[in-house]
PDB file of N, CA and C in Angstrom:
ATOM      1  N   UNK A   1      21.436  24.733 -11.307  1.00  0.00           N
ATOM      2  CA  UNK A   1      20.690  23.520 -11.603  1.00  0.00           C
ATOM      3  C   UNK A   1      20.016  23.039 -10.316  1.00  0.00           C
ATOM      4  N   UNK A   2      18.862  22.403 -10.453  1.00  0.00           N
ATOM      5  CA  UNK A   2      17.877  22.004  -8.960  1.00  0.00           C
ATOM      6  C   UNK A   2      18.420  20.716  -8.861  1.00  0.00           C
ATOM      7  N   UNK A   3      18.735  20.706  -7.424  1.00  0.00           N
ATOM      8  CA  UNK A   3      18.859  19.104  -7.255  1.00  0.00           C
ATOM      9  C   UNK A   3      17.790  18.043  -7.452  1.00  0.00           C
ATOM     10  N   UNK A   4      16.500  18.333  -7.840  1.00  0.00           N
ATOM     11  CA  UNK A   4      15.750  17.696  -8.515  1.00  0.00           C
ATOM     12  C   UNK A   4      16.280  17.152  -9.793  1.00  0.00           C
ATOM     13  N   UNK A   5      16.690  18.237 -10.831  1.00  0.00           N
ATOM     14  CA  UNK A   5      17.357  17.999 -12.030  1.00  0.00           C
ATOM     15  C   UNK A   5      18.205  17.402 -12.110  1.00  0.00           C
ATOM     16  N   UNK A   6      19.364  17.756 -10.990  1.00  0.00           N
ATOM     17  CA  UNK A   6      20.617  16.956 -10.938  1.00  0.00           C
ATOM     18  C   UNK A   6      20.829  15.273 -10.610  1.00  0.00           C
ATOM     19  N   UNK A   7      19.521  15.267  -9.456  1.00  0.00           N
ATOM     20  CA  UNK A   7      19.362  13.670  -9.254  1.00  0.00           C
ATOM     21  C   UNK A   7      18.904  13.139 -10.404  1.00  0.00           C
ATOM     22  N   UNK A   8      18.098  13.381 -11.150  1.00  0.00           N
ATOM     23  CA  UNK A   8      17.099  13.003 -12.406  1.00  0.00           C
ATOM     24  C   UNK A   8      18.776  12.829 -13.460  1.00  0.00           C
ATOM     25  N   UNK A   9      19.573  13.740 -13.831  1.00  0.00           N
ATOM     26  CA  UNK A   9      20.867  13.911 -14.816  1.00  0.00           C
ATOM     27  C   UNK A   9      21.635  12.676 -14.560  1.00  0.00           C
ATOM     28  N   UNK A  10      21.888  12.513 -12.953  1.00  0.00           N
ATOM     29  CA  UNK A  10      22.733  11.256 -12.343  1.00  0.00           C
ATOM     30  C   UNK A  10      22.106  10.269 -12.710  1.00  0.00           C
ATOM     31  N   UNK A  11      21.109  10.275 -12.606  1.00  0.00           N
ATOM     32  CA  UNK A  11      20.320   8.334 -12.876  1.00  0.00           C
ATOM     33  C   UNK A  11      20.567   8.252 -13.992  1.00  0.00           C
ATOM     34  N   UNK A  12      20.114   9.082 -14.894  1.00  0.00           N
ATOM     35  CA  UNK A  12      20.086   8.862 -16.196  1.00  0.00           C
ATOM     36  C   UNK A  12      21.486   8.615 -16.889  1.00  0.00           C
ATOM     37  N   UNK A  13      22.912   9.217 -16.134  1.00  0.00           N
ATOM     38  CA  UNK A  13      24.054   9.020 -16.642  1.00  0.00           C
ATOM     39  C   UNK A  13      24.271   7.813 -16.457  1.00  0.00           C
ATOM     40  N   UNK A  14      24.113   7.065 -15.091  1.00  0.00           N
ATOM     41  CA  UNK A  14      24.029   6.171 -14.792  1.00  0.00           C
ATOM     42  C   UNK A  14      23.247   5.125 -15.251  1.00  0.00           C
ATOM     43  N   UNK A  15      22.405   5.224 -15.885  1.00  0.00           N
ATOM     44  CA  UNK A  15      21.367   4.022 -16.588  1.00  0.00           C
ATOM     45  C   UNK A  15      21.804   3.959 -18.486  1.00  0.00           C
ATOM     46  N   UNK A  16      22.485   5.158 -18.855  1.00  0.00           N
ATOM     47  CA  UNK A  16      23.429   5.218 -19.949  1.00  0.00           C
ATOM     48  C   UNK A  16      24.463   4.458 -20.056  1.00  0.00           C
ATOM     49  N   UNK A  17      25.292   4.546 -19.120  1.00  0.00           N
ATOM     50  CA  UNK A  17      26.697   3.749 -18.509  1.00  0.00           C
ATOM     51  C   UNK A  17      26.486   2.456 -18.556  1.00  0.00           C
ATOM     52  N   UNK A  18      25.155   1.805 -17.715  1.00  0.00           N
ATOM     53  CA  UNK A  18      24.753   0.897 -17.665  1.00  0.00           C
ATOM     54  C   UNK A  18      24.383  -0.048 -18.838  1.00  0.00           C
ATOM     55  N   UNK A  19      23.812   0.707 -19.529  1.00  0.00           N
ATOM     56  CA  UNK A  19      23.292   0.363 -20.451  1.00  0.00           C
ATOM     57  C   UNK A  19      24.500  -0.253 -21.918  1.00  0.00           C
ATOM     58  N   UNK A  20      25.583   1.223 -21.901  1.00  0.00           N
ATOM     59  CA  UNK A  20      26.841   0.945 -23.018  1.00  0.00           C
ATOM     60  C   UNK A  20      27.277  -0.487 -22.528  1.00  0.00           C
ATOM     61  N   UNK A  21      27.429  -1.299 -20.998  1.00  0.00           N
ATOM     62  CA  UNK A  21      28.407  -1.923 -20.040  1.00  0.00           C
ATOM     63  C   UNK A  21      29.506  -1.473 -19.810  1.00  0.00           C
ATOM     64  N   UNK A  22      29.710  -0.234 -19.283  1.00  0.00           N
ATOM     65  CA  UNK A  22      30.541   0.684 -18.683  1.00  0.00           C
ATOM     66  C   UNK A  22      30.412   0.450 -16.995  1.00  0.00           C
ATOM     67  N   UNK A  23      29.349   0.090 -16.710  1.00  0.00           N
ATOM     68  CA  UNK A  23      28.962   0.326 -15.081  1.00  0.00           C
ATOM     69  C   UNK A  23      27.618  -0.830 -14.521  1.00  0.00           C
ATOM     70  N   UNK A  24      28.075  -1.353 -13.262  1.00  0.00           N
ATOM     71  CA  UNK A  24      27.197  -2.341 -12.676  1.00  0.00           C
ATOM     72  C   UNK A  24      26.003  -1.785 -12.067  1.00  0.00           C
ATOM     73  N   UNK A  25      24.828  -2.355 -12.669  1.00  0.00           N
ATOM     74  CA  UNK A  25      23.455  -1.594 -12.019  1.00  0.00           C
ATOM     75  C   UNK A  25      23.445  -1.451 -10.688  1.00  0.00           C
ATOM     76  N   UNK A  26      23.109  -0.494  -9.763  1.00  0.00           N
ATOM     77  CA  UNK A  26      22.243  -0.846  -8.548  1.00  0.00           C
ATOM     78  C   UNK A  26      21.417  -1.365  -8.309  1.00  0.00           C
ATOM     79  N   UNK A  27      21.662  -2.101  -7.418  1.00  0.00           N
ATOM     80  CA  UNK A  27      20.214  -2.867  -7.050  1.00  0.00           C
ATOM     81  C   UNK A  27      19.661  -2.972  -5.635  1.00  0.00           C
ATOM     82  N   UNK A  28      18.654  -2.828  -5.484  1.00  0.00           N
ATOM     83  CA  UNK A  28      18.146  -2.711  -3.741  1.00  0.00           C
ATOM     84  C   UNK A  28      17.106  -3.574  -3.856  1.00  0.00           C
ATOM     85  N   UNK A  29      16.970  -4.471  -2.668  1.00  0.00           N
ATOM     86  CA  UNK A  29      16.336  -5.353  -2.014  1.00  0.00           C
ATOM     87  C   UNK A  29      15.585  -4.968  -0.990  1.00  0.00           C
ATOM     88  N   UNK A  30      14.366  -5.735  -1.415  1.00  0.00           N
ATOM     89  CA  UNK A  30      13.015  -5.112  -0.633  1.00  0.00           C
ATOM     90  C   UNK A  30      12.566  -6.509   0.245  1.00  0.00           C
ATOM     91  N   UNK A  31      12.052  -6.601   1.236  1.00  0.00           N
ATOM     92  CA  UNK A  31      11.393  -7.500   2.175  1.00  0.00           C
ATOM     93  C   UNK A  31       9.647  -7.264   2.188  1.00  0.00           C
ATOM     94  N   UNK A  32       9.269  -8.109   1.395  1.00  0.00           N
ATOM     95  CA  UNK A  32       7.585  -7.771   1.207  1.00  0.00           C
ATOM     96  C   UNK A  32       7.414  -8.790   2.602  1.00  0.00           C
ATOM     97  N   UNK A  33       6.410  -8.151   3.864  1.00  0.00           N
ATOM     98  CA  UNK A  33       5.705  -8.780   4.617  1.00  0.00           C
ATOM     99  C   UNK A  33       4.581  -9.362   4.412  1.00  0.00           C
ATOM    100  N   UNK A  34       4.019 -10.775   4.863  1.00  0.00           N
ATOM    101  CA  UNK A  34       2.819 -11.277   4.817  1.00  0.00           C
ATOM    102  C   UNK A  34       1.886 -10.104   5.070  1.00  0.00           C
ATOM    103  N   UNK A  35       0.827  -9.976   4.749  1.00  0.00           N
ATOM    104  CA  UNK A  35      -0.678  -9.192   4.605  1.00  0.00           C
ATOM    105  C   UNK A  35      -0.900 -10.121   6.569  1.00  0.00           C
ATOM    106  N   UNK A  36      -1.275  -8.996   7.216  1.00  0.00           N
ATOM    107  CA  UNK A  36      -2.454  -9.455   8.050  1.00  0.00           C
ATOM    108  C   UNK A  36      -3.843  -9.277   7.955  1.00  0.00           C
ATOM    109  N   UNK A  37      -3.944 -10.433   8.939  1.00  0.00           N
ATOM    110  CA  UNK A  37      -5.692 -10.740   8.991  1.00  0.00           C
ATOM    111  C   UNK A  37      -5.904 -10.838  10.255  1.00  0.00           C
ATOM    112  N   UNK A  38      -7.194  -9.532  10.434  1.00  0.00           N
ATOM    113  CA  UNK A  38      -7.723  -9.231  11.660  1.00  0.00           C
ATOM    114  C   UNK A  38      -8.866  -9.929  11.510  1.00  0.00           C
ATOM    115  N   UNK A  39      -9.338  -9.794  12.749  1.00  0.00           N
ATOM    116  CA  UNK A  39     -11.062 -10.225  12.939  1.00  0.00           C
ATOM    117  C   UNK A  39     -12.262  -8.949  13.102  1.00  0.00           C
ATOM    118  N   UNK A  40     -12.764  -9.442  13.105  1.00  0.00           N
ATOM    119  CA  UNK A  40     -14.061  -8.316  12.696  1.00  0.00           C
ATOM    120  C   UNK A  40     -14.067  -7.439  14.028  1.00  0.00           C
ATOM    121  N   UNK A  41     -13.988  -8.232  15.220  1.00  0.00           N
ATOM    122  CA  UNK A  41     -13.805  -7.229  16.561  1.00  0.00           C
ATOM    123  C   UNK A  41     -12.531  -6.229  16.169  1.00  0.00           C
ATOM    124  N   UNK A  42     -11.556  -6.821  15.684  1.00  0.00           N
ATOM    125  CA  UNK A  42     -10.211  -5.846  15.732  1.00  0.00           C
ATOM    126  C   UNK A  42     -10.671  -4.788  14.477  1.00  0.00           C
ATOM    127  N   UNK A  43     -11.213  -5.290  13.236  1.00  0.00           N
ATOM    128  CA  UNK A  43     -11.709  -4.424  12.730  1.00  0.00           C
ATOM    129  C   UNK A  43     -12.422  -3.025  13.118  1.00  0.00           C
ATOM    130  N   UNK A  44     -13.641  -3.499  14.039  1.00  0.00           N
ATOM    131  CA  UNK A  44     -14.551  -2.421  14.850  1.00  0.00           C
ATOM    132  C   UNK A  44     -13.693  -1.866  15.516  1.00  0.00           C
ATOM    133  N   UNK A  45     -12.789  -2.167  16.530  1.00  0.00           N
ATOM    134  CA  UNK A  45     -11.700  -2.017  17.275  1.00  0.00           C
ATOM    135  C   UNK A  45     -11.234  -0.783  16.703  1.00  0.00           C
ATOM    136  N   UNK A  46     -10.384  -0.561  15.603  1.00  0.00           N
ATOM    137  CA  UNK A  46      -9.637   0.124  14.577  1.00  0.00           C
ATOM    138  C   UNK A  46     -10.517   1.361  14.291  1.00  0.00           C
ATOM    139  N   UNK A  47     -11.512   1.447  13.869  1.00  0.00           N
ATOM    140  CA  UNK A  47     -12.608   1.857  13.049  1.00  0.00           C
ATOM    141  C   UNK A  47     -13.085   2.746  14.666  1.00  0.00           C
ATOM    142  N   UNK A  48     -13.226   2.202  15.450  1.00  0.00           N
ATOM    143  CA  UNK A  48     -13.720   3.118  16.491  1.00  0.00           C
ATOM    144  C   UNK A  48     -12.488   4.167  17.311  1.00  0.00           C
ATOM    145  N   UNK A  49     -11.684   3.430  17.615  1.00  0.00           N
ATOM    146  CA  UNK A  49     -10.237   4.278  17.803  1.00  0.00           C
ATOM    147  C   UNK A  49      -9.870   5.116  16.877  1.00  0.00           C
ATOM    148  N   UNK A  50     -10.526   5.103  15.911  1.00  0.00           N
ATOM    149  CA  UNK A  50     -10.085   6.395  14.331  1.00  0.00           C
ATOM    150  C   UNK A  50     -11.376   7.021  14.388  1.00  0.00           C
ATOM    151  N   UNK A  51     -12.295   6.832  15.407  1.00  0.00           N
ATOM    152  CA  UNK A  51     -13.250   8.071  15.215  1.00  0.00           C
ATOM    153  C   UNK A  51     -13.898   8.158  14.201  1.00  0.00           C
ATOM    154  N   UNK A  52     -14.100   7.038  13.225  1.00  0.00           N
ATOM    155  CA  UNK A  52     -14.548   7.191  11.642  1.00  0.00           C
ATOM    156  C   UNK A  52     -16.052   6.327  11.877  1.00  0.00           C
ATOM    157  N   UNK A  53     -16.969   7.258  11.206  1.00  0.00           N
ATOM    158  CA  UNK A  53     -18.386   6.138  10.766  1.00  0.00           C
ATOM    159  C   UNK A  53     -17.838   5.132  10.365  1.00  0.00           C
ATOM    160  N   UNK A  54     -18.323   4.075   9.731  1.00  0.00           N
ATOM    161  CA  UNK A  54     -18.526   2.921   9.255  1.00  0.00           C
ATOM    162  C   UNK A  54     -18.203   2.757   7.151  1.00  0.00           C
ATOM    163  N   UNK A  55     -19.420   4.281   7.378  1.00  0.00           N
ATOM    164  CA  UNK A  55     -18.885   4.385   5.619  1.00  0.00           C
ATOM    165  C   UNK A  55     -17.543   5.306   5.563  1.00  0.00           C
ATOM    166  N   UNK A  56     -17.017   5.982   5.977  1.00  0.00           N
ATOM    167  CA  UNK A  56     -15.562   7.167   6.220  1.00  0.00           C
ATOM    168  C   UNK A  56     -14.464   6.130   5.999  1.00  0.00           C
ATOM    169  N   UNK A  57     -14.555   5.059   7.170  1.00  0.00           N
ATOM    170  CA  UNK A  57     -14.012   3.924   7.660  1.00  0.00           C
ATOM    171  C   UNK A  57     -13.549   2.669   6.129  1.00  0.00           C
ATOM    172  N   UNK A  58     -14.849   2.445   5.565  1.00  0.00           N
ATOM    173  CA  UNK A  58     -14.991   2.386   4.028  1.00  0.00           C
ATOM    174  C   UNK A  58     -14.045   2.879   3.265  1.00  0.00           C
ATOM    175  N   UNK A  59     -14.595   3.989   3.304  1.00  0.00           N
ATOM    176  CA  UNK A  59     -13.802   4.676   2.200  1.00  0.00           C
ATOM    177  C   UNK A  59     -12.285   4.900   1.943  1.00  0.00           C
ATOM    178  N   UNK A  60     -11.492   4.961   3.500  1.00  0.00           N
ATOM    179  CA  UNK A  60     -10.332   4.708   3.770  1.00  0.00           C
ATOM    180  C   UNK A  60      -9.677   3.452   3.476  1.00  0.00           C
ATOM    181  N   UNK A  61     -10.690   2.100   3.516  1.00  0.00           N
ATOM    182  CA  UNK A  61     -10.026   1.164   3.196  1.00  0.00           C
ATOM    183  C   UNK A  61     -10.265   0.552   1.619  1.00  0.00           C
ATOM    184  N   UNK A  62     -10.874   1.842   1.247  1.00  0.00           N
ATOM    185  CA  UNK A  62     -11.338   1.359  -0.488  1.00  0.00           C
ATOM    186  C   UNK A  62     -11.622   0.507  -0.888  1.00  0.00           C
ATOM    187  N   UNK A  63     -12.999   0.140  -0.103  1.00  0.00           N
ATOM    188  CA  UNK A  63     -14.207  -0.329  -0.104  1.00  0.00           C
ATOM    189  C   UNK A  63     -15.464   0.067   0.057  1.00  0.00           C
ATOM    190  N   UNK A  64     -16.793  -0.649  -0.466  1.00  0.00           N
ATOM    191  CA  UNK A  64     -17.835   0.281  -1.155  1.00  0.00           C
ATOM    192  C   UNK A  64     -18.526   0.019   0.567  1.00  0.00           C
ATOM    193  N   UNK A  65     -19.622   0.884   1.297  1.00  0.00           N
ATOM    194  CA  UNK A  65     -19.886   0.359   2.484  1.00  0.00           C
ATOM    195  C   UNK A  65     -21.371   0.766   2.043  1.00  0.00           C
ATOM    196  N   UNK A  66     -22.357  -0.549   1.570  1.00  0.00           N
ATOM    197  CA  UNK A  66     -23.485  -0.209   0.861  1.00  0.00           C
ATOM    198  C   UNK A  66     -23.946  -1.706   1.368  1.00  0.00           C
ATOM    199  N   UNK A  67     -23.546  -1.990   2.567  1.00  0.00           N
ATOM    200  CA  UNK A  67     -24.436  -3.223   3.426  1.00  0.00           C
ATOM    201  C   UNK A  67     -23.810  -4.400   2.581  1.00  0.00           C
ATOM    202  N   UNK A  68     -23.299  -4.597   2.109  1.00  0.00           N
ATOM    203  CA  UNK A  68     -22.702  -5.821   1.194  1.00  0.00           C
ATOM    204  C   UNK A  68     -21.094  -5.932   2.036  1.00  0.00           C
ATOM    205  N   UNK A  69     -20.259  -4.879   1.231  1.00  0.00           N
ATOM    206  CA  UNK A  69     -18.559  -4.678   1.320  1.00  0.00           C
ATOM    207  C   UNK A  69     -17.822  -4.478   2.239  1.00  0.00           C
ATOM    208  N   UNK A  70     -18.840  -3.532   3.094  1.00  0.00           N
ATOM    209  CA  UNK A  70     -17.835  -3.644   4.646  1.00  0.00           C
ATOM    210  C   UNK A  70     -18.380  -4.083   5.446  1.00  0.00           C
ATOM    211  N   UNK A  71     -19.939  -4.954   5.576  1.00  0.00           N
ATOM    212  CA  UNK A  71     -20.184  -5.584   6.744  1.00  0.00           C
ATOM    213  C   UNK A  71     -20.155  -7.184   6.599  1.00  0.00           C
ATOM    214  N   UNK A  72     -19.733  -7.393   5.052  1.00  0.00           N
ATOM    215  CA  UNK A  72     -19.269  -8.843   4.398  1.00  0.00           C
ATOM    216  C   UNK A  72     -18.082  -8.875   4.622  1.00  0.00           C
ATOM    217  N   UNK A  73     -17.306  -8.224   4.596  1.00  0.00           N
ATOM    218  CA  UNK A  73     -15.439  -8.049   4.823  1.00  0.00           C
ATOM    219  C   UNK A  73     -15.829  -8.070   6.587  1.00  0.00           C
ATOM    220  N   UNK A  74     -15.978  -7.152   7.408  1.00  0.00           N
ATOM    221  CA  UNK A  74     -16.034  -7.513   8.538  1.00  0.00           C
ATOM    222  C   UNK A  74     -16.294  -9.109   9.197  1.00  0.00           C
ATOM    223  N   UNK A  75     -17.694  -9.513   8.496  1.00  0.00           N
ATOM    224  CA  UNK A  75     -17.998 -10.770   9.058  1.00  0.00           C
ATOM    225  C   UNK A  75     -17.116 -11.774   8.418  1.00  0.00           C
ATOM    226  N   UNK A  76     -16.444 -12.238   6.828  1.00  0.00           N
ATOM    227  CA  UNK A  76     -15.820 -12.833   6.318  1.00  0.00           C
ATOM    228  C   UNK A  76     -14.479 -13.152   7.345  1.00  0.00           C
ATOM    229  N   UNK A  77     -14.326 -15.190   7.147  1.00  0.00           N
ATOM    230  CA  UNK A  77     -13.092 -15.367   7.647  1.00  0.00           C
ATOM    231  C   UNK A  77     -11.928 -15.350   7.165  1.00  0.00           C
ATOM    232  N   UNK A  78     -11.996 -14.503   6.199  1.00  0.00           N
ATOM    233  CA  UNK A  78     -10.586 -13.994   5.286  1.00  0.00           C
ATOM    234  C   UNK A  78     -10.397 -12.770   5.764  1.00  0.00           C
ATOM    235  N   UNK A  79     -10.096 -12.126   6.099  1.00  0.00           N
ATOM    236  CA  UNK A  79      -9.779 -10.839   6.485  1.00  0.00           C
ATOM    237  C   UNK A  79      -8.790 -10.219   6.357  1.00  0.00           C
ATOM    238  N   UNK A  80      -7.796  -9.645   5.128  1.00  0.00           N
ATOM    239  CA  UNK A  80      -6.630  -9.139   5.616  1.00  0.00           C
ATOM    240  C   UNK A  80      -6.773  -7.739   5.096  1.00  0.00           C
ATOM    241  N   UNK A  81      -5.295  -6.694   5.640  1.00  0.00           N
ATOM    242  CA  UNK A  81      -5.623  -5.299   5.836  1.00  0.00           C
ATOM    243  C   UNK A  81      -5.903  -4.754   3.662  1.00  0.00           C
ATOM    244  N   UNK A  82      -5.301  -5.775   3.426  1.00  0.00           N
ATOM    245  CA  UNK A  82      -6.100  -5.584   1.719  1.00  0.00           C
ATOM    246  C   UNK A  82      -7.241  -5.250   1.614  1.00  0.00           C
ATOM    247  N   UNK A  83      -7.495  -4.617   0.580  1.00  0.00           N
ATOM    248  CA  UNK A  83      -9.034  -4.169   0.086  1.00  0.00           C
ATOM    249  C   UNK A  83      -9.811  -5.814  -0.111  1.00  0.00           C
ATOM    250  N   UNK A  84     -10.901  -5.925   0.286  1.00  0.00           N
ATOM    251  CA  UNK A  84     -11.621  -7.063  -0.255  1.00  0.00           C
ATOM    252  C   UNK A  84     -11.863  -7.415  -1.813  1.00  0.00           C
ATOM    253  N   UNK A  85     -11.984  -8.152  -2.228  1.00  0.00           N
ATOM    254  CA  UNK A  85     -12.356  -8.090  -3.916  1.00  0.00           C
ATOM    255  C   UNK A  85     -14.054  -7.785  -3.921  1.00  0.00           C
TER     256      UNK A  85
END
């Protein structure tokens, strides 16, 4: 049996168990960090230290770079490492 299979067999025994109330769920706790917000220099900053055009640069941050999206996100005083809307 692959330990792929076998991990996949365990959860599932385990979410069975769980489920009859035979057994206490696991649970793991996550720490979501605030989003930062750079400025348009740290932006360029980034973007030039990665060696990337402007549209590459774009595209990595999945945004459209068609003179609107990434030089409106650059200049905008909202800035965080999120995609712009």
């Amino acid at each position: 049996m692959s330990s792929l299979f076998q991990d996949l067999k365990e959860e599932l025994e385990e979410a069975i168990s769980f489920q009859k109330g035979d057994d206490e769920a696991k649970t793991k706790t996550y720490r979501i960090m605030p989003v930062k917000e750079y400025s348009g220099s740290e932006i360029r900053e980034i973007q030039m230290n990665a060696a990337m055009t402007q549209s590459v640069f774009a595209s990595y941050m999945g945004i459209q770079e068609n003179g609107r999206g990434m030089g409106r996100w650059k200049n905008s005083p909202n800035r965080s490492c999120a995609s712009p809307a």
